[in-house]
C-alpha atoms as a PDB file:
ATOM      1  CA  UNK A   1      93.615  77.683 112.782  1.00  0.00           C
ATOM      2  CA  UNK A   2      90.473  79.116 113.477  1.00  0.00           C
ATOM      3  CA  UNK A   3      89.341  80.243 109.849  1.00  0.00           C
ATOM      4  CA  UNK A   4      89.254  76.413 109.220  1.00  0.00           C
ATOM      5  CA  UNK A   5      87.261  75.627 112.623  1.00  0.00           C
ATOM      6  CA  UNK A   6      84.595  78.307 111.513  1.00  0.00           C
ATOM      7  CA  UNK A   7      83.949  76.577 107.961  1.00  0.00           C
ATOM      8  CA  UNK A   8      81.839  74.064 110.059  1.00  0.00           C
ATOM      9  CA  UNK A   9      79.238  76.417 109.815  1.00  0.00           C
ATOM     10  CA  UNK A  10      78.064  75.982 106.743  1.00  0.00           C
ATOM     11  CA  UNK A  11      76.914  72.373 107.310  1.00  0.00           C
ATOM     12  CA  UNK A  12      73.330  72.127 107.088  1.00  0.00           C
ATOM     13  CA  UNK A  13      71.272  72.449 110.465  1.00  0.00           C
ATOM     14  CA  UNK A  14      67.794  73.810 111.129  1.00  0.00           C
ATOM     15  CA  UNK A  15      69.441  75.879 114.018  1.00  0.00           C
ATOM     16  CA  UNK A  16      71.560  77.315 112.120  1.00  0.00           C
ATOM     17  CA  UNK A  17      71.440  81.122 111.946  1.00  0.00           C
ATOM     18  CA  UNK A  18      72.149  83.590 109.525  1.00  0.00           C
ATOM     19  CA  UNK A  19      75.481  84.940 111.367  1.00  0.00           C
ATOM     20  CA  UNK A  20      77.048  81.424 111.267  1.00  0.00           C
ATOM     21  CA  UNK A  21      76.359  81.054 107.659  1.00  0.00           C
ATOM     22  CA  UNK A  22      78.450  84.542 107.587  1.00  0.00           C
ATOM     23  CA  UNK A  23      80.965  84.186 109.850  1.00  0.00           C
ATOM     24  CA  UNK A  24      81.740  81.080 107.757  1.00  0.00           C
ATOM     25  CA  UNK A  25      81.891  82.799 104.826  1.00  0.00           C
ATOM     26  CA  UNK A  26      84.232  85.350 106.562  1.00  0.00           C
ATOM     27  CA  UNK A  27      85.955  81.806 107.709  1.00  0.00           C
ATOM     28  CA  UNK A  28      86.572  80.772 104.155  1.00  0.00           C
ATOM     29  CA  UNK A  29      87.638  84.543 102.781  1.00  0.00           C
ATOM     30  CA  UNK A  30      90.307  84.576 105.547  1.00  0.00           C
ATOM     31  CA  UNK A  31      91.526  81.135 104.458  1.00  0.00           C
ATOM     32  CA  UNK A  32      91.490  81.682 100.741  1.00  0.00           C
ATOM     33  CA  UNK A  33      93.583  85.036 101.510  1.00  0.00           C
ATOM     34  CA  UNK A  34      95.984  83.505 103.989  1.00  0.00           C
ATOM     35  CA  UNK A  35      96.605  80.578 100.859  1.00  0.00           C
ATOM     36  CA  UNK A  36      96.650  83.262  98.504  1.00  0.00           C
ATOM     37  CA  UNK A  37      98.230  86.392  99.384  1.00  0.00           C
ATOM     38  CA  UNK A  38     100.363  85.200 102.313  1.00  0.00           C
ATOM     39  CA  UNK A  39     102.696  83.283 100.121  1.00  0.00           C
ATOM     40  CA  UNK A  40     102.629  86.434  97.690  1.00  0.00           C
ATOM     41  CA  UNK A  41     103.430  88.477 100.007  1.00  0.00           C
ATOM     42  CA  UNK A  42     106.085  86.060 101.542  1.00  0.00           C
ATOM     43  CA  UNK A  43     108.027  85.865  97.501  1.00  0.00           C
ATOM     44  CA  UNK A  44     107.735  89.674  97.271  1.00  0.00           C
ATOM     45  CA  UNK A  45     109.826  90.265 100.478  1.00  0.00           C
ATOM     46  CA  UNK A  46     112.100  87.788 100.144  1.00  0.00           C
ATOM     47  CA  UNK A  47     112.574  88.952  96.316  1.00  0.00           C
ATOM     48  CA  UNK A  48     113.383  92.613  97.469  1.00  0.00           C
ATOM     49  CA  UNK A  49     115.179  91.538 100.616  1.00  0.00           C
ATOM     50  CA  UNK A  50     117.160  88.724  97.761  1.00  0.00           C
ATOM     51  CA  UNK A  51     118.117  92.099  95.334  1.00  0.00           C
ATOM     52  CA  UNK A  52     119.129  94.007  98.059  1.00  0.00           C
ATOM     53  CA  UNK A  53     120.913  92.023 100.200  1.00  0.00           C
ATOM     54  CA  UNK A  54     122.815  90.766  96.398  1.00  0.00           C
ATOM     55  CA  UNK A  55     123.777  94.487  95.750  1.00  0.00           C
ATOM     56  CA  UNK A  56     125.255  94.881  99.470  1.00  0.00           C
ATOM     57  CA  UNK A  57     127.412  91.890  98.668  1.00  0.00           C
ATOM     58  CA  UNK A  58     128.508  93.257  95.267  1.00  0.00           C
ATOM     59  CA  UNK A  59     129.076  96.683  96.604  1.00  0.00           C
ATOM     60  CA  UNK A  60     130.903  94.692  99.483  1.00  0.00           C
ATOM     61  CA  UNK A  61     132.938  92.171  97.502  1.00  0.00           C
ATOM     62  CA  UNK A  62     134.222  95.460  95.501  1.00  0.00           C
ATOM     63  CA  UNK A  63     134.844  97.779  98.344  1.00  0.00           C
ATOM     64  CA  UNK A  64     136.876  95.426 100.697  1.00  0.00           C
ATOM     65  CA  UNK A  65     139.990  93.571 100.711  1.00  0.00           C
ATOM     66  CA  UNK A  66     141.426  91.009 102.233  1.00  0.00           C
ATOM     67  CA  UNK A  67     145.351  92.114 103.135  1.00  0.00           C
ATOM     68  CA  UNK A  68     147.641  90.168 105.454  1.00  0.00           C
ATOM     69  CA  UNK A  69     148.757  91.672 108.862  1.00  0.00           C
ATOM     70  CA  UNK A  70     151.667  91.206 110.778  1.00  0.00           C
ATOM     71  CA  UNK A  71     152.054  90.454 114.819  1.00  0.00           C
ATOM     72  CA  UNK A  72     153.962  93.026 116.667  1.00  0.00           C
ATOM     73  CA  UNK A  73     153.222  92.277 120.222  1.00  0.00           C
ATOM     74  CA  UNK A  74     150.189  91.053 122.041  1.00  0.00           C
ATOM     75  CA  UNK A  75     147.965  93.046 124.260  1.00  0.00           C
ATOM     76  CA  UNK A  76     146.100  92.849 127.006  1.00  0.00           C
ATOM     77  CA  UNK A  77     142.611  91.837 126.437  1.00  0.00           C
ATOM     78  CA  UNK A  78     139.837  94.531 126.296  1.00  0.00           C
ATOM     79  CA  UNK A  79     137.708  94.596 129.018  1.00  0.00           C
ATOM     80  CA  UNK A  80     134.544  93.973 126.219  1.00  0.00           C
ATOM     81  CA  UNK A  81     136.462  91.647 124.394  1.00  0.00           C
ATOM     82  CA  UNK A  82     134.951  87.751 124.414  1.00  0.00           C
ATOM     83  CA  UNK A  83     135.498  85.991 127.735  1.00  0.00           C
ATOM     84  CA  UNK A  84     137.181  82.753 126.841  1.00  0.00           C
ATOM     85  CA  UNK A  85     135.513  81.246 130.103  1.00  0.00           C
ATOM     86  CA  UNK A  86     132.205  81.127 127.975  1.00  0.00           C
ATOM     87  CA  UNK A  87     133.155  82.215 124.606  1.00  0.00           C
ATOM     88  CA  UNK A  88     132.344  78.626 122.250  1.00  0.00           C
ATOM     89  CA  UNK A  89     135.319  76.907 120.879  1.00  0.00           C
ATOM     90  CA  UNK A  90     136.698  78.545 117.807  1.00  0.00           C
ATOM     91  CA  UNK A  91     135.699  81.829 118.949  1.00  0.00           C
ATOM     92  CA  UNK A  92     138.114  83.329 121.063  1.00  0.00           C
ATOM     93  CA  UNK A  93     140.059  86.574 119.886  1.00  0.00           C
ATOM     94  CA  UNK A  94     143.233  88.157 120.576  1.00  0.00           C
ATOM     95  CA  UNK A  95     143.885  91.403 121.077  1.00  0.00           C
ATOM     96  CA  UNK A  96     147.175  92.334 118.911  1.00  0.00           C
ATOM     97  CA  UNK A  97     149.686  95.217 117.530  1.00  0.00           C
ATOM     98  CA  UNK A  98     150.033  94.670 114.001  1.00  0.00           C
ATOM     99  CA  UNK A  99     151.446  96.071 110.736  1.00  0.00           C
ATOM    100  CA  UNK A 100     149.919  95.635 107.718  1.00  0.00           C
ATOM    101  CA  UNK A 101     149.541  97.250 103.806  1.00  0.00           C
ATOM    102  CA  UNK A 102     146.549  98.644 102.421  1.00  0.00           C
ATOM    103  CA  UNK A 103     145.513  97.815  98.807  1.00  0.00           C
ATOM    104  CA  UNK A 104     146.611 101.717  98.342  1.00  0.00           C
ATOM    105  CA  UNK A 105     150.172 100.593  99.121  1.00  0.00           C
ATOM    106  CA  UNK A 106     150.109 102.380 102.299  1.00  0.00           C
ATOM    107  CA  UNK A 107     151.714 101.089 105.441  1.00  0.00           C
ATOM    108  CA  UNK A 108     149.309 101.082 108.402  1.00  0.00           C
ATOM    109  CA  UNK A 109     150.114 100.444 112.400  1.00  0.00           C
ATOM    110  CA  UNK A 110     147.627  99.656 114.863  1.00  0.00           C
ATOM    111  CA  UNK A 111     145.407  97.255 117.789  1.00  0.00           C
ATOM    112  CA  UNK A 112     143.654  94.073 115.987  1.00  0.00           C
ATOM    113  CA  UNK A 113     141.630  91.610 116.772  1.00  0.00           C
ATOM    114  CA  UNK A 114     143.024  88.234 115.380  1.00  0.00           C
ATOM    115  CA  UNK A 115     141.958  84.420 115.156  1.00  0.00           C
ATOM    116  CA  UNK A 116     145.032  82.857 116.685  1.00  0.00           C
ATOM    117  CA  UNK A 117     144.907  81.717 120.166  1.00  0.00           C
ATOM    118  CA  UNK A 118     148.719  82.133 121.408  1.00  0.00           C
ATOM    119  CA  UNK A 119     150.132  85.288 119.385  1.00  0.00           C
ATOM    120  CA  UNK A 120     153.570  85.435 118.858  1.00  0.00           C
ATOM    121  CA  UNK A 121     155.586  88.472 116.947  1.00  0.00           C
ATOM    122  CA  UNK A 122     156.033  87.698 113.654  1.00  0.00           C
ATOM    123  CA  UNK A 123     152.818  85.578 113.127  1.00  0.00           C
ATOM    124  CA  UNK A 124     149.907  86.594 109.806  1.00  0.00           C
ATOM    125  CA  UNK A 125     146.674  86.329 110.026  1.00  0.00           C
ATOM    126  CA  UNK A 126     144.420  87.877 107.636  1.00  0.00           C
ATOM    127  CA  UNK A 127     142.239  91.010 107.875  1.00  0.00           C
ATOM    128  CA  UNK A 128     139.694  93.053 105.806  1.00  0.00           C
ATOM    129  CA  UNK A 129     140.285  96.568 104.981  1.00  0.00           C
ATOM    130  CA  UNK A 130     138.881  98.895 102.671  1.00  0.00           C
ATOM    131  CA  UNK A 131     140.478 100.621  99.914  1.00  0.00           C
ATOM    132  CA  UNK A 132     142.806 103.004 102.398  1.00  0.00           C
ATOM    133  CA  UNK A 133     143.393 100.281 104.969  1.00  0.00           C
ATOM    134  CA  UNK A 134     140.908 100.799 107.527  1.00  0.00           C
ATOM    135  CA  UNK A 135     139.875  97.395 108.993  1.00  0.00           C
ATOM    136  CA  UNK A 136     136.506  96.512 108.394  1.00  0.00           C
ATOM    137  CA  UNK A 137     134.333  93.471 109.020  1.00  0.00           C
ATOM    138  CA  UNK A 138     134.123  90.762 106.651  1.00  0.00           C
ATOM    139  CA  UNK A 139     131.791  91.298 103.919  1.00  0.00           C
ATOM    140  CA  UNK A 140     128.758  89.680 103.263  1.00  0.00           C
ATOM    141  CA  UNK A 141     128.642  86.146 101.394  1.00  0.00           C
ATOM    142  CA  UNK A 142     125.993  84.881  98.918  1.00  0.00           C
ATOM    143  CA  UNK A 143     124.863  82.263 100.934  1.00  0.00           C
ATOM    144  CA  UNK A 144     124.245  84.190 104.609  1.00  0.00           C
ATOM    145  CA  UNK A 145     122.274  87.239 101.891  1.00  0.00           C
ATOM    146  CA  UNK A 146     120.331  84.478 100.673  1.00  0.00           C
ATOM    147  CA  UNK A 147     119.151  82.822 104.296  1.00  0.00           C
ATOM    148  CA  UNK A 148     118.131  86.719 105.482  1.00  0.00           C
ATOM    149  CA  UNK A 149     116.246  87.137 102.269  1.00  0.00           C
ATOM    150  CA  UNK A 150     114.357  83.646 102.796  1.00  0.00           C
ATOM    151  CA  UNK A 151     113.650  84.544 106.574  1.00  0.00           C
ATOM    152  CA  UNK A 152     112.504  88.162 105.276  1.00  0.00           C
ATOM    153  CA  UNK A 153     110.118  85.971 103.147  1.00  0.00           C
ATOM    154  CA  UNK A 154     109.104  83.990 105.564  1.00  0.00           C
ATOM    155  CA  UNK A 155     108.276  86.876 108.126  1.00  0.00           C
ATOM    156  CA  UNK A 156     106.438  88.419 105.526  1.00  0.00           C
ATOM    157  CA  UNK A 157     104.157  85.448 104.889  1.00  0.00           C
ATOM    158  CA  UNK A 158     103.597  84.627 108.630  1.00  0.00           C
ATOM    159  CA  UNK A 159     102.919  88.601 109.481  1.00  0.00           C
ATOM    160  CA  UNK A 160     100.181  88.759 106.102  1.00  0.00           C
ATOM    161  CA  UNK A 161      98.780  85.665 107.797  1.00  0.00           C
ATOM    162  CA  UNK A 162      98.498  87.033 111.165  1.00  0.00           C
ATOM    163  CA  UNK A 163      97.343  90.132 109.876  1.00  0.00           C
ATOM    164  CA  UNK A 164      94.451  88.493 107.788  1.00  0.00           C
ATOM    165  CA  UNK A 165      93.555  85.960 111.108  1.00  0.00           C
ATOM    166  CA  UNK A 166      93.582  89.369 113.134  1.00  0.00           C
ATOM    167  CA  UNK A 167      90.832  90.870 110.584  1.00  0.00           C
ATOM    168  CA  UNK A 168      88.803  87.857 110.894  1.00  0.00           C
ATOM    169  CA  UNK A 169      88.488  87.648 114.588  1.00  0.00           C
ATOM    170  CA  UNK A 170      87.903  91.150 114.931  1.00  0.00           C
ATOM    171  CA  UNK A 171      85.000  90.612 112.183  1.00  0.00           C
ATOM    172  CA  UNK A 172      83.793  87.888 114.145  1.00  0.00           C
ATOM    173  CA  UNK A 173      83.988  89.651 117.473  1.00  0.00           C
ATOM    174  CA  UNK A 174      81.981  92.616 115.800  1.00  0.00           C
ATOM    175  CA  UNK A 175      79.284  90.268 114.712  1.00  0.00           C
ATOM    176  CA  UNK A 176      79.426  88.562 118.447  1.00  0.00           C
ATOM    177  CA  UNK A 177      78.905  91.596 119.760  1.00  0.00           C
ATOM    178  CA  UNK A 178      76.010  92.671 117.828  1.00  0.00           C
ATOM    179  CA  UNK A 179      74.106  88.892 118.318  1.00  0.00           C
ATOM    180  CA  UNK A 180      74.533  89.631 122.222  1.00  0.00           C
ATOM    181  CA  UNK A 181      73.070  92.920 122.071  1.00  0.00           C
ATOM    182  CA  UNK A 182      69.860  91.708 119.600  1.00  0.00           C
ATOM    183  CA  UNK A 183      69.752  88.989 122.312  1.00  0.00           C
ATOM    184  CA  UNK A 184      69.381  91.460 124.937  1.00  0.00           C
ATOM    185  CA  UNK A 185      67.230  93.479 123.511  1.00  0.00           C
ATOM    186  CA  UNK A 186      65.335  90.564 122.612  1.00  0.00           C
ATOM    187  CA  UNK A 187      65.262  89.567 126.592  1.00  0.00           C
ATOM    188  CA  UNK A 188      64.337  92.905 127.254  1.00  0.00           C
ATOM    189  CA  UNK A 189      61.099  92.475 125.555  1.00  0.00           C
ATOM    190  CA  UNK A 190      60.322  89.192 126.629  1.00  0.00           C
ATOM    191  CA  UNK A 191      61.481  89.913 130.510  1.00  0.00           C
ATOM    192  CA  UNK A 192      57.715  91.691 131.915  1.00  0.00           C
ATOM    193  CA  UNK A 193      55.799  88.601 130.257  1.00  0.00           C
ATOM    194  CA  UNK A 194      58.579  85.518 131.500  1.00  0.00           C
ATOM    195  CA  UNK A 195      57.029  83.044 133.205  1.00  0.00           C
ATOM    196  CA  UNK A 196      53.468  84.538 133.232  1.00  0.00           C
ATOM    197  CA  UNK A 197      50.989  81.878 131.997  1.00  0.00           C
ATOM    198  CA  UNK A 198      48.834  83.582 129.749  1.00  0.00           C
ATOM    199  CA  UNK A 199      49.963  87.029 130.091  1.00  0.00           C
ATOM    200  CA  UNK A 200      49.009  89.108 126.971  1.00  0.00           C
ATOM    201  CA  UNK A 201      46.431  86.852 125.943  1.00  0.00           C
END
């Protein structure tokens, strides 16, 4: 990290110039603030994401429920279902007609998508429907809410950081900029007298 490489700076040297003693010190605010408010920043995000994410599951949990469907008949496969040529083991979905009774006690008819390989009339397999039978997709669990709230976290923290690190190089680059200019002015100066012995005297 470059905030830590610039702390060298502050060592003592008789060469040392007054914009390395502050670009260190622009070093070591960048480094206290990525220690500092990174990680705060990182627990606030993943604390909102956390509450959020916790109500969607509530709301979720309450909202949908998990019914039983019957197979009519099988159909053909969608042309955007999952290719089972290089669809991962476990993954592969057929495309049914199925029955099935909505937590209203209403009697619904209609194309599925079900987790049995070789669908025969007859067969259940379970589905998630909301309160009037409409299949929906599975609701959110506790554990999946809780891995997007720690990776919100953790995005947070590593974008604060990146945004502090930006600051401080385009500090530094300022103050670069400004040494190269007194430098050529500097040269400027010096240019009608260089390498005249004794010019001006």
């Amino acid at each position: 990290m470059r905030a830590i490489s610039g702390l060298w700076r502050w060592r003592h040297n008789s060469l040392r110039r007054a914009t390395d003693l502050a670009e260190a010190w622009v070093a070591l605010v960048a480094l206290v603030l990525i220690l500092s408010v990174a990680p705060l920043a990182g627990a606030f995000a993943g604390g909102a994401a956390q509450d959020a994410l916790e109500r969607s599951v509530h709301d979720q949990h309450r909202s949908r429920h998990l019914v039983t469907a019957t197979v009519v008949r099988e159909l053909d496969r969608s042309p955007l279902s999952i290719d089972p040529e290089t669809a991962p083991a476990g993954d592969l979905r057929s495309r049914v007609l199925a029955d099935w009774t909505a937590p209203d006690g209403s009697d619904h008819h209609g194309p599925l998508l079900a987790n049995i390989d070789d669908p025969h009339p007859g067969d259940h397999f379970p589905i998630w429907t909301d309160a009037h039978g409409r299949a929906v997709a599975r609701p959110l669990d506790s554990a999946t809410a809780a891995t997007h709230a720690v990776l919100a976290g953790v995005g947070a923290a590593l974008a604060t950081a990146g945004l502090i690190e930006t600051a401080r190089r385009l500090i530094v680059w300022r103050m670069v900029r400004r040494r190269y200019a007194r430098w050529e002015q500097a040269w400027d100066r010096a240019g009608p007298d260089w390498g005249r012995t004794g010019t001006g005297s």
